[in-house]
Protein backbone atom coordinates (compact mmCIF):
# COMPACT_ATOMS: atom_id res chain seq x y z
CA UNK A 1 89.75 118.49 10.82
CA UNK A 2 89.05 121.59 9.10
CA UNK A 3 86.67 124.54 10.65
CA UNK A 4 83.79 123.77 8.28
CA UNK A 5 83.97 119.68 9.75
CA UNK A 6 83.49 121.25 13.22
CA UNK A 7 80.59 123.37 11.99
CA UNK A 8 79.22 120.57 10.40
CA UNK A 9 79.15 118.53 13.40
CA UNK A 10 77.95 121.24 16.03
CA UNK A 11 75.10 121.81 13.55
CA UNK A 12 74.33 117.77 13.57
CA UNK A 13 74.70 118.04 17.58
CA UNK A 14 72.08 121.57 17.25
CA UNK A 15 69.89 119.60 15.52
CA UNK A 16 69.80 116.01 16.98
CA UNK A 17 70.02 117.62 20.58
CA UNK A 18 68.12 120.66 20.64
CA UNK A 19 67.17 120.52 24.48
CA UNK A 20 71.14 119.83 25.14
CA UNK A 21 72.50 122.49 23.11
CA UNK A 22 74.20 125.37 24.18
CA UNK A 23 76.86 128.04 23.06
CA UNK A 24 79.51 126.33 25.62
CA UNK A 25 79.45 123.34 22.79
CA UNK A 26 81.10 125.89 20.53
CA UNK A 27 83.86 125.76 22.96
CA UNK A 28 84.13 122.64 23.89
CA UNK A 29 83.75 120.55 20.73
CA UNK A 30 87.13 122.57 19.25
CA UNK A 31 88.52 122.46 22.57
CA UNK A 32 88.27 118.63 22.88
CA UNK A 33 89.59 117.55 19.22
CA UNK A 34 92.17 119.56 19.72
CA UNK A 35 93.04 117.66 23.34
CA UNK A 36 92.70 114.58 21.18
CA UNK A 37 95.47 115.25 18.46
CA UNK A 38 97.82 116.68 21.23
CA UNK A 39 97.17 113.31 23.24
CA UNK A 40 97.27 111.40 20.22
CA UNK A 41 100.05 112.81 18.90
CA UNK A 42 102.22 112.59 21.95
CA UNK A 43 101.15 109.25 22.98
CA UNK A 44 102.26 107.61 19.29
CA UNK A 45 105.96 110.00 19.97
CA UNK A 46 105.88 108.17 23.04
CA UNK A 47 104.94 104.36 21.99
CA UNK A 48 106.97 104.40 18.38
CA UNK A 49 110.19 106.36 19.83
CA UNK A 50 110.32 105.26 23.25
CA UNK A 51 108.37 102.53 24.52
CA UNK A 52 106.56 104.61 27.22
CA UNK A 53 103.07 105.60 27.54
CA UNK A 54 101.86 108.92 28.99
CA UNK A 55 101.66 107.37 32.54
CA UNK A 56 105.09 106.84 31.79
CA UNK A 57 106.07 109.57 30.92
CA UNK A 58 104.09 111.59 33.97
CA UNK A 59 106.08 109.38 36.55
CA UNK A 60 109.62 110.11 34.99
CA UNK A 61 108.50 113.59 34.28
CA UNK A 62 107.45 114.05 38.33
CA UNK A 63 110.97 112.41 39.52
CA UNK A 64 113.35 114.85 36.77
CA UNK A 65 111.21 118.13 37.98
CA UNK A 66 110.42 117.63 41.47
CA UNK A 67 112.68 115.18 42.96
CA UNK A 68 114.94 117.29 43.70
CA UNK A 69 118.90 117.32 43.46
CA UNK A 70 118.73 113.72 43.98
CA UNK A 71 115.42 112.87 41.43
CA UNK A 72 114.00 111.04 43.86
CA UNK A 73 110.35 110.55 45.47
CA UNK A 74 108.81 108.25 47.84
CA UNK A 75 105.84 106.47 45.72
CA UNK A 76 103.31 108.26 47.89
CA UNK A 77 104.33 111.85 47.11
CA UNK A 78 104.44 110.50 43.25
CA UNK A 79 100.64 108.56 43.28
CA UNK A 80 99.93 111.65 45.29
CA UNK A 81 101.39 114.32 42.54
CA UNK A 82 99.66 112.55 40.09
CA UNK A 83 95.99 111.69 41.52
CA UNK A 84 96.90 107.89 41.06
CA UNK A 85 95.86 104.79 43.34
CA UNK A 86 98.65 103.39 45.07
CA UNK A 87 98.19 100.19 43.24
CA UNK A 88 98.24 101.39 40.12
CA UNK A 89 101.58 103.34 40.62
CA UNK A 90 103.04 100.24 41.92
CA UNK A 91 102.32 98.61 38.34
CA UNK A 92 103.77 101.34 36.84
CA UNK A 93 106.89 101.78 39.02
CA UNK A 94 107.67 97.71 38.35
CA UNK A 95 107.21 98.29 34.67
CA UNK A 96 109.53 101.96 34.78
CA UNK A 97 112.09 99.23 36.93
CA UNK A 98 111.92 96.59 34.30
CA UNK A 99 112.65 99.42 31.47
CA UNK A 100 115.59 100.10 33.90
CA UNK A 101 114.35 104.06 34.31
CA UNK A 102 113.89 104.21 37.61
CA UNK A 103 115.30 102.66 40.54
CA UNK A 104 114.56 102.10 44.25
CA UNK A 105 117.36 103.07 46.44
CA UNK A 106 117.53 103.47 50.54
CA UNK A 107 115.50 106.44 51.90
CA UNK A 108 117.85 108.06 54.16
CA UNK A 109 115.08 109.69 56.42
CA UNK A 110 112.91 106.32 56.78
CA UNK A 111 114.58 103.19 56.70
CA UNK A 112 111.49 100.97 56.42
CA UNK A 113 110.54 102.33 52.86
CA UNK A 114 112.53 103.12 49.34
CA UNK A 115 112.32 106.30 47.18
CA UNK A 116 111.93 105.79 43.54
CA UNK A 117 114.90 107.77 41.60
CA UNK A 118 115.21 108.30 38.24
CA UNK A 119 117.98 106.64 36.34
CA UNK A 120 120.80 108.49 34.00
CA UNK A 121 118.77 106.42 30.95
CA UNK A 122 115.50 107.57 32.20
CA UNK A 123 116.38 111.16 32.62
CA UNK A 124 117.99 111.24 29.19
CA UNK A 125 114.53 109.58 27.59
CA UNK A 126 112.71 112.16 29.93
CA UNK A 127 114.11 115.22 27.83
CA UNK A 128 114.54 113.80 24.46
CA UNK A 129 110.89 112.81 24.70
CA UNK A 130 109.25 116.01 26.24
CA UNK A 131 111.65 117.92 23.88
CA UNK A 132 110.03 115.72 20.54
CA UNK A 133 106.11 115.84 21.87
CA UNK A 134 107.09 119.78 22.59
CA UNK A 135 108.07 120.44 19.56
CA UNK A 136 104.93 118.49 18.30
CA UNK A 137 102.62 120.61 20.34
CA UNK A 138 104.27 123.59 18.58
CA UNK A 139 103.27 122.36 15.27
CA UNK A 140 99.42 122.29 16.57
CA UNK A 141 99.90 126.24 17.60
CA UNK A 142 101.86 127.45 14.52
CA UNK A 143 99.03 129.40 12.95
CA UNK A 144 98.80 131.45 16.07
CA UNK A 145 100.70 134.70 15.84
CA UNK A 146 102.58 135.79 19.45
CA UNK A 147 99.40 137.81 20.00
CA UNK A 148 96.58 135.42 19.71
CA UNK A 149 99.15 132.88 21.96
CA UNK A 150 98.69 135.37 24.78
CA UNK A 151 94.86 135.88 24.09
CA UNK A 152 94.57 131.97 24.32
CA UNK A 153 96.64 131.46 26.91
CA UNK A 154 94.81 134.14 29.19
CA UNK A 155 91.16 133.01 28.02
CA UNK A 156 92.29 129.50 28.99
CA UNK A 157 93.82 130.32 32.11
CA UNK A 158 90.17 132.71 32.82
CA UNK A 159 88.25 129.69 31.98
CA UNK A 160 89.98 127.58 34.80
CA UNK A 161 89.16 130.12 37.51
């Protein structure tokens, strides 16, 4: 989607919704396609290449970072890392077990629960994915020089205050 297309489409949006309009739409409208295709993108990596989903991915991603020498977490630090409902991580922690990426194995400090720990298969489709959607999200930045990187990075960051 070209710059024109966008135009063309905030100027429909102007027009239609003239009482809803305002200069942050200029923002956001470029802002959010371009969310989409990164999403997009990464999720078909992620389906096609690896039989994940960005869920997934987040759960494996959570255990190889921040789990530590062991790459291990208790399922409420992980729902808790990631904003998710206990019950829904527990669907996706029996589906990660089924793919045989994870396992549950005795946590040493509480014996009435497991941790979850990431498996030597999961950790190796942990950074050959994130390296492949990486390199994908550096495709969607390649007509920014160093420079405007920075200015983007620092306007985003400013936004998020």
């Amino acid at each position: 989607m070209d710059k024109k297309h966008i135009e063309k489409i905030q100027e429909q949006y102007k027009k239609q919704s003239p009482d809803m309009y305002n200069e942050s739409v200029e923002l956001t409208l470029p802002f959010f396609i371009l969310h989409k295709k990164i999403y997009e993108g990464g999720n078909e990596i992620l389906t096609n290449n690896y039989n994940l989903n960005q869920t997934e991915l987040d759960v494996l991603a959570n255990l190889y970072y921040l789990g530590g020498d062991d790459f291990s977490l208790t399922p409420t630090e992980l729902y808790e890392q990631m904003l998710f409902s206990s019950g829904g991580m527990t669907k996706v922690l029996k589906k990660l077990e089924e793919k045989k990426l994870i396992r549950r194995v005795e946590n040493p400090n509480d014996k009435r629960s497991k941790l979850v720990q990431i498996t030597k298969e999961g950790k190796n489709i942990t950074s050959n994915s994130l390296k492949e959607i990486l390199s994908y999200e550096e495709t969607m930045f390649s007509n920014l020089d160093k420079k405007e990187r920075v200015i983007l990075k620092d306007l985003l960051l400013k936004a998020l205050q």
